[in-house]
N, C-alpha and C. Protein backbone atom coordinates (compact mmCIF):
# COMPACT_ATOMS: atom_id res chain seq x y z
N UNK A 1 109.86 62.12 162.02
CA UNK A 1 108.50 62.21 162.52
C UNK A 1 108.24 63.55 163.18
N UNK A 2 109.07 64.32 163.93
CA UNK A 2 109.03 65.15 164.98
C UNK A 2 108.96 66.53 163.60
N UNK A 3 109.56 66.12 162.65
CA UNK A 3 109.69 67.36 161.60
C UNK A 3 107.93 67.55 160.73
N UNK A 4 108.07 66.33 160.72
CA UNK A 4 106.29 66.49 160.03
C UNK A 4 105.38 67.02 160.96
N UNK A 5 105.18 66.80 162.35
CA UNK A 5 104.30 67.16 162.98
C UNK A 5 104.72 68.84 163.11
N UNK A 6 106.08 69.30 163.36
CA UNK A 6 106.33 70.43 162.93
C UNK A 6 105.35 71.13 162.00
N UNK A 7 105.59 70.99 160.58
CA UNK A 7 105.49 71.25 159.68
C UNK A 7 103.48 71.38 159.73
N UNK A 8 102.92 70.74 160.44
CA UNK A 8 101.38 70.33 160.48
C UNK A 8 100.98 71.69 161.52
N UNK A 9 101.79 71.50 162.51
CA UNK A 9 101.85 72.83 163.75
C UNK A 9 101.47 73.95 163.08
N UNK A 10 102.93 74.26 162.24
CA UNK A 10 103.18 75.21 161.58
C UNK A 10 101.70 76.29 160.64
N UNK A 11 101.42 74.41 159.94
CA UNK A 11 100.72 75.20 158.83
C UNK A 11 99.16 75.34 159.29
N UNK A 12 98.99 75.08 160.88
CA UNK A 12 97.38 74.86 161.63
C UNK A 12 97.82 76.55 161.97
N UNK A 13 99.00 76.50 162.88
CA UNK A 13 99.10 78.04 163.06
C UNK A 13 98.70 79.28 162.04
N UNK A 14 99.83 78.82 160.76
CA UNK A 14 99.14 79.89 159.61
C UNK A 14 97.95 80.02 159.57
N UNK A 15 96.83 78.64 159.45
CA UNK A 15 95.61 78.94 159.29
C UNK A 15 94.84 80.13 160.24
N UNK A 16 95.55 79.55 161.39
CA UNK A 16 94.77 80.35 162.52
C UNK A 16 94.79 81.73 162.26
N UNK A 17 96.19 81.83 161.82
CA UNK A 17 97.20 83.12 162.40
C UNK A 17 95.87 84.16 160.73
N UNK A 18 95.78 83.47 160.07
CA UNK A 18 94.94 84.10 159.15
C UNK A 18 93.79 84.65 159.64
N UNK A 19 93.12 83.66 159.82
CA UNK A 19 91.92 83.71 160.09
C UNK A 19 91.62 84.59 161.59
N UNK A 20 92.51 84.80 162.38
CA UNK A 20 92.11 85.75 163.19
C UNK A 20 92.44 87.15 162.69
N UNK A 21 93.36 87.77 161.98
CA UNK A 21 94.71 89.19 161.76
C UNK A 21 93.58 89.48 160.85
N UNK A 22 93.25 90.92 161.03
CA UNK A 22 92.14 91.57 160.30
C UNK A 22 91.37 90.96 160.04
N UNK A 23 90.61 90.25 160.83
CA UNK A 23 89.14 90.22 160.21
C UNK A 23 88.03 91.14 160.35
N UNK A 24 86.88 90.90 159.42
CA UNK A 24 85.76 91.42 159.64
C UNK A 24 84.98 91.13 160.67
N UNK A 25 85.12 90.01 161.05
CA UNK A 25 84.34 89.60 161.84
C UNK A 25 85.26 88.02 162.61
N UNK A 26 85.84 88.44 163.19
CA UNK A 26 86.91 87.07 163.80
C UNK A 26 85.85 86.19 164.20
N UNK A 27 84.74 86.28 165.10
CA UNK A 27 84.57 85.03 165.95
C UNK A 27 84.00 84.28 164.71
N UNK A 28 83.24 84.51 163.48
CA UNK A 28 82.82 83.69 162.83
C UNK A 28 83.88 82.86 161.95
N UNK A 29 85.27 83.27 161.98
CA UNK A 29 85.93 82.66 161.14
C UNK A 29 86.37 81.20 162.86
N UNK A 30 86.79 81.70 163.56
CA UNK A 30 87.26 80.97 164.79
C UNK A 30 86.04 79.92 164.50
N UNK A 31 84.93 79.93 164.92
CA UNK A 31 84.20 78.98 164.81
C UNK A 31 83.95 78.06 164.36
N UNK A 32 83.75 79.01 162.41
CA UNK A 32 83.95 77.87 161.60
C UNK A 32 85.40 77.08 161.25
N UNK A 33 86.21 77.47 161.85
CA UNK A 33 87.79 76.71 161.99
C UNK A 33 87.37 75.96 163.00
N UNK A 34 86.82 76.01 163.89
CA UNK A 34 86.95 75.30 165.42
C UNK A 34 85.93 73.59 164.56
N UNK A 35 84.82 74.01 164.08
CA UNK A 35 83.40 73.25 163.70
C UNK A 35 84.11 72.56 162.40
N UNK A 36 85.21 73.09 161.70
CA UNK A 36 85.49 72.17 160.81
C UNK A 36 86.63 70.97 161.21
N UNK A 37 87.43 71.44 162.18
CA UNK A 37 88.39 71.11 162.46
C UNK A 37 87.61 69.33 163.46
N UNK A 38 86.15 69.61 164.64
CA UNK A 38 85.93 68.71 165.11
C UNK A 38 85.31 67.63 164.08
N UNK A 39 84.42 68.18 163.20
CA UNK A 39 83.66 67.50 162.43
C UNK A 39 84.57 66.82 161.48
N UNK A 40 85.52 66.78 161.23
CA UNK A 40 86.45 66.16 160.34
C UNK A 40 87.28 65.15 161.31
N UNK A 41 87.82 65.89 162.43
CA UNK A 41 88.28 65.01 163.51
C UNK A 41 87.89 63.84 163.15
N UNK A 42 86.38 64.10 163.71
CA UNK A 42 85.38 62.61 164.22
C UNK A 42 85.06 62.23 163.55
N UNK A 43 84.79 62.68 162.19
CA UNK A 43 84.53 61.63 161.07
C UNK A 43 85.72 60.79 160.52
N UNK A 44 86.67 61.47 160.81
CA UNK A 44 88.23 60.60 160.62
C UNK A 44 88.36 59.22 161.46
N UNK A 45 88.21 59.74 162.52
CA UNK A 45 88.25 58.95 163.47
C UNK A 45 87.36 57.62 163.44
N UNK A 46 85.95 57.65 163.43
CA UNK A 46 85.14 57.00 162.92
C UNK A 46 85.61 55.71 161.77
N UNK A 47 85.78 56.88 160.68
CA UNK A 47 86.00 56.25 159.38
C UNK A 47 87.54 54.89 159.55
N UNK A 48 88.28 55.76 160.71
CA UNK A 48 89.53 54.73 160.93
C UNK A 48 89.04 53.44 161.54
N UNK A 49 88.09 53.74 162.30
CA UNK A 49 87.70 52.42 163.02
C UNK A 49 87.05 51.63 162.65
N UNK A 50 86.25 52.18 161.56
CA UNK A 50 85.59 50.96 160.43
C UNK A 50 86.34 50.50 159.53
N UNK A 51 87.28 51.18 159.18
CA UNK A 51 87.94 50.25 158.45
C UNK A 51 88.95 49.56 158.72
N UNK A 52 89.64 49.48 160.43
CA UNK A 52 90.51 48.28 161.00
C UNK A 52 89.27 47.36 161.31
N UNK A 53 88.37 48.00 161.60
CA UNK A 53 87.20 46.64 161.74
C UNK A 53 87.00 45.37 160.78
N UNK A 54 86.70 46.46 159.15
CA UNK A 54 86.38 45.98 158.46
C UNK A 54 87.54 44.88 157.71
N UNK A 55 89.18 45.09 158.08
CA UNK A 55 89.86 45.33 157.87
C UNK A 55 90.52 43.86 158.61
N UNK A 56 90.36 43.85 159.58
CA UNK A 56 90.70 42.48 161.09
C UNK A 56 89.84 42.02 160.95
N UNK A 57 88.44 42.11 161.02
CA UNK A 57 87.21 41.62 161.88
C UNK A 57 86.44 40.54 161.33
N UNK A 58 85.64 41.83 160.90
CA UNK A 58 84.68 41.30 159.51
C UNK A 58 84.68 40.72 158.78
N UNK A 59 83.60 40.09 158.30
CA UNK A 59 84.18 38.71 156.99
C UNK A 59 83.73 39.56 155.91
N UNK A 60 82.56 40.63 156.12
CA UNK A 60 82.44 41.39 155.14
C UNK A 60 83.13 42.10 154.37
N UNK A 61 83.53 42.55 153.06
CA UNK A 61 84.24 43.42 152.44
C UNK A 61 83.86 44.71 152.56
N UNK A 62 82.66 45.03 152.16
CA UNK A 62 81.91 46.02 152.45
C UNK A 62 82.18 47.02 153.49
N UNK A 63 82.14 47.01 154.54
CA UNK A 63 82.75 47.21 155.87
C UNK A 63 83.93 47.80 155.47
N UNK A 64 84.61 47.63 155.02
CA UNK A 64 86.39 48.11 154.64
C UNK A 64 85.90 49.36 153.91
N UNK A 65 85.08 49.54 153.09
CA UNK A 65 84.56 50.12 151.66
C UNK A 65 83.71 51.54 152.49
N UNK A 66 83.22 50.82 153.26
CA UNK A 66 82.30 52.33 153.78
C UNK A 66 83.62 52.96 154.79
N UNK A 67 84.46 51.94 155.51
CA UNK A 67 85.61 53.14 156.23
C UNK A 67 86.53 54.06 155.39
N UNK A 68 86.70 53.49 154.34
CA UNK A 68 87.30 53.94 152.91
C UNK A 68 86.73 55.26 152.55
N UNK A 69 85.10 55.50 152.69
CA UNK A 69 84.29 56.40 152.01
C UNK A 69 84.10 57.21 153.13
N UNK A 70 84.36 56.91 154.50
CA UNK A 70 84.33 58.19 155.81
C UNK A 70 85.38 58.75 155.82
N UNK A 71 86.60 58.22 155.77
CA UNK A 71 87.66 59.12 155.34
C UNK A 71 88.08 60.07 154.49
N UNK A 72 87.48 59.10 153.09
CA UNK A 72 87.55 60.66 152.35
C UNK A 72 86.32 61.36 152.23
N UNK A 73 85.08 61.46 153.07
CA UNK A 73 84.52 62.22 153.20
C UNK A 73 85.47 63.52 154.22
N UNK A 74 85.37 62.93 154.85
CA UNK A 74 85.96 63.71 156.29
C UNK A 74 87.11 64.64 155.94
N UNK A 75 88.00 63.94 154.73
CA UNK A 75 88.96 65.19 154.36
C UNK A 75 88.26 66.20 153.63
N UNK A 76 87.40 65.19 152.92
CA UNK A 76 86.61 66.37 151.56
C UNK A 76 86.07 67.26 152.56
N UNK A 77 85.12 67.25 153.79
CA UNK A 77 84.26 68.10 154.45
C UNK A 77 85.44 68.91 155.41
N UNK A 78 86.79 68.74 155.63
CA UNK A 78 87.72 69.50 156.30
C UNK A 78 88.09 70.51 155.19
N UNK A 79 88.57 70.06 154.10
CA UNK A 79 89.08 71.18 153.04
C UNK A 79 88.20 71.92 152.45
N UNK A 80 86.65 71.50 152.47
CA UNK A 80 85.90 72.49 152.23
C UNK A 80 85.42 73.41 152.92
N UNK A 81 85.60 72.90 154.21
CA UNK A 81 85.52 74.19 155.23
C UNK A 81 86.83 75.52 155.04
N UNK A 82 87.76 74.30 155.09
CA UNK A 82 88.96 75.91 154.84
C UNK A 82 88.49 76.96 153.85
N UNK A 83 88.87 75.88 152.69
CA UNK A 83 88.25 76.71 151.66
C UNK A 83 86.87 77.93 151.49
N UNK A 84 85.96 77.33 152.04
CA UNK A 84 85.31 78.71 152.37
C UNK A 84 85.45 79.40 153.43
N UNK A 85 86.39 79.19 154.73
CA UNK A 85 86.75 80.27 155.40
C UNK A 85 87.99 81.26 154.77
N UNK A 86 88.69 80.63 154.21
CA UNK A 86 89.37 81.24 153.52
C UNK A 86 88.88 82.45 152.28
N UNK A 87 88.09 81.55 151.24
CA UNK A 87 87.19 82.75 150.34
C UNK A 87 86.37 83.91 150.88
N UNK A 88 85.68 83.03 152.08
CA UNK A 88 84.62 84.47 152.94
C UNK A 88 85.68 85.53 153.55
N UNK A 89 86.74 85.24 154.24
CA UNK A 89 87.65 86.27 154.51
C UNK A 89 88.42 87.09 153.31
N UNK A 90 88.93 86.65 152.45
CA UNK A 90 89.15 87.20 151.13
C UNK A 90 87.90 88.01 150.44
N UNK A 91 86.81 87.63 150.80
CA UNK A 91 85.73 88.53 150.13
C UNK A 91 85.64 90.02 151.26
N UNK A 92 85.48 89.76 151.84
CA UNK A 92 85.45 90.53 153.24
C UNK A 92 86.41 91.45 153.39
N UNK A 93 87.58 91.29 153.18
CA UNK A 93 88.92 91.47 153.73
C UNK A 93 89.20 92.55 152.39
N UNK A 94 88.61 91.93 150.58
CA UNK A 94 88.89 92.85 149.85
C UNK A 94 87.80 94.22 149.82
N UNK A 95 86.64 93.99 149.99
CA UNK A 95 85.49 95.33 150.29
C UNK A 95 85.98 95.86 150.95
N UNK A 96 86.71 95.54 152.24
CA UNK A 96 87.05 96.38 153.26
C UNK A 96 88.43 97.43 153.12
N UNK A 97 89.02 96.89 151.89
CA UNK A 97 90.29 97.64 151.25
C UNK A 97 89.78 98.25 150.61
N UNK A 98 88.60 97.77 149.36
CA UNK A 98 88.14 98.85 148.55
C UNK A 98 87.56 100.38 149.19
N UNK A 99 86.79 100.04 150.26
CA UNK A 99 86.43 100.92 151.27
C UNK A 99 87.22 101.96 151.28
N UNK A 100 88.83 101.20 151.91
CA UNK A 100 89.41 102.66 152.53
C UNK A 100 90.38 103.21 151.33
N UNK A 101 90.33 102.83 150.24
CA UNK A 101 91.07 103.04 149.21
C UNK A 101 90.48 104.05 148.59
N UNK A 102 88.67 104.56 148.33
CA UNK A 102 87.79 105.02 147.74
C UNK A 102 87.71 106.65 148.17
């Protein structure tokens, strides 16, 4: 257990460690790391609690089905944030080589 959370440390650090080291513009990458990181949080979070609800509680099925569909929203809307902090710094990051290369 102690090795996985390692390994999660690790690879939040890389992100960071990216997204701050040459940027064009750091605070906008920080941000949108900070804004993807809560908004996925809490929709995780959310999504977990509807579906032990739906899961223990409820006589409804349904209920299970929408905590089902906040979760993988919440990853889908976390990895798409990387993903375009990642591309906008790669766009950024290569003009700014072409620049001093020219």
């Amino acid at each position: 257990f102690t090795k996985r959370t390692k390994i999660i440390d690790n690879f939040v650090n890389v992100v960071d460690n990216i997204s701050i080291k040459g940027c064009y513009n750091m605070e906008s990458y920080v941000k949108m790391l900070h804004a993807t990181k809560l908004v996925g949080a809490t929709l995780l979070t959310i999504g977990i609690a509807i579906f032990i609800y739906g899961l223990l509680i409820s006589e409804f099925s349904t209920v299970m089905g929408i905590g089902i569909g906040v979760v993988m929203g919440a990853v889908f809307i976390f990895l798409i944030g990387m993903i375009l902090v990642a591309s906008e710094e790669m766009i950024l990051n290569s003009s700014k080589y072409k620049k001093e290369s020219v």
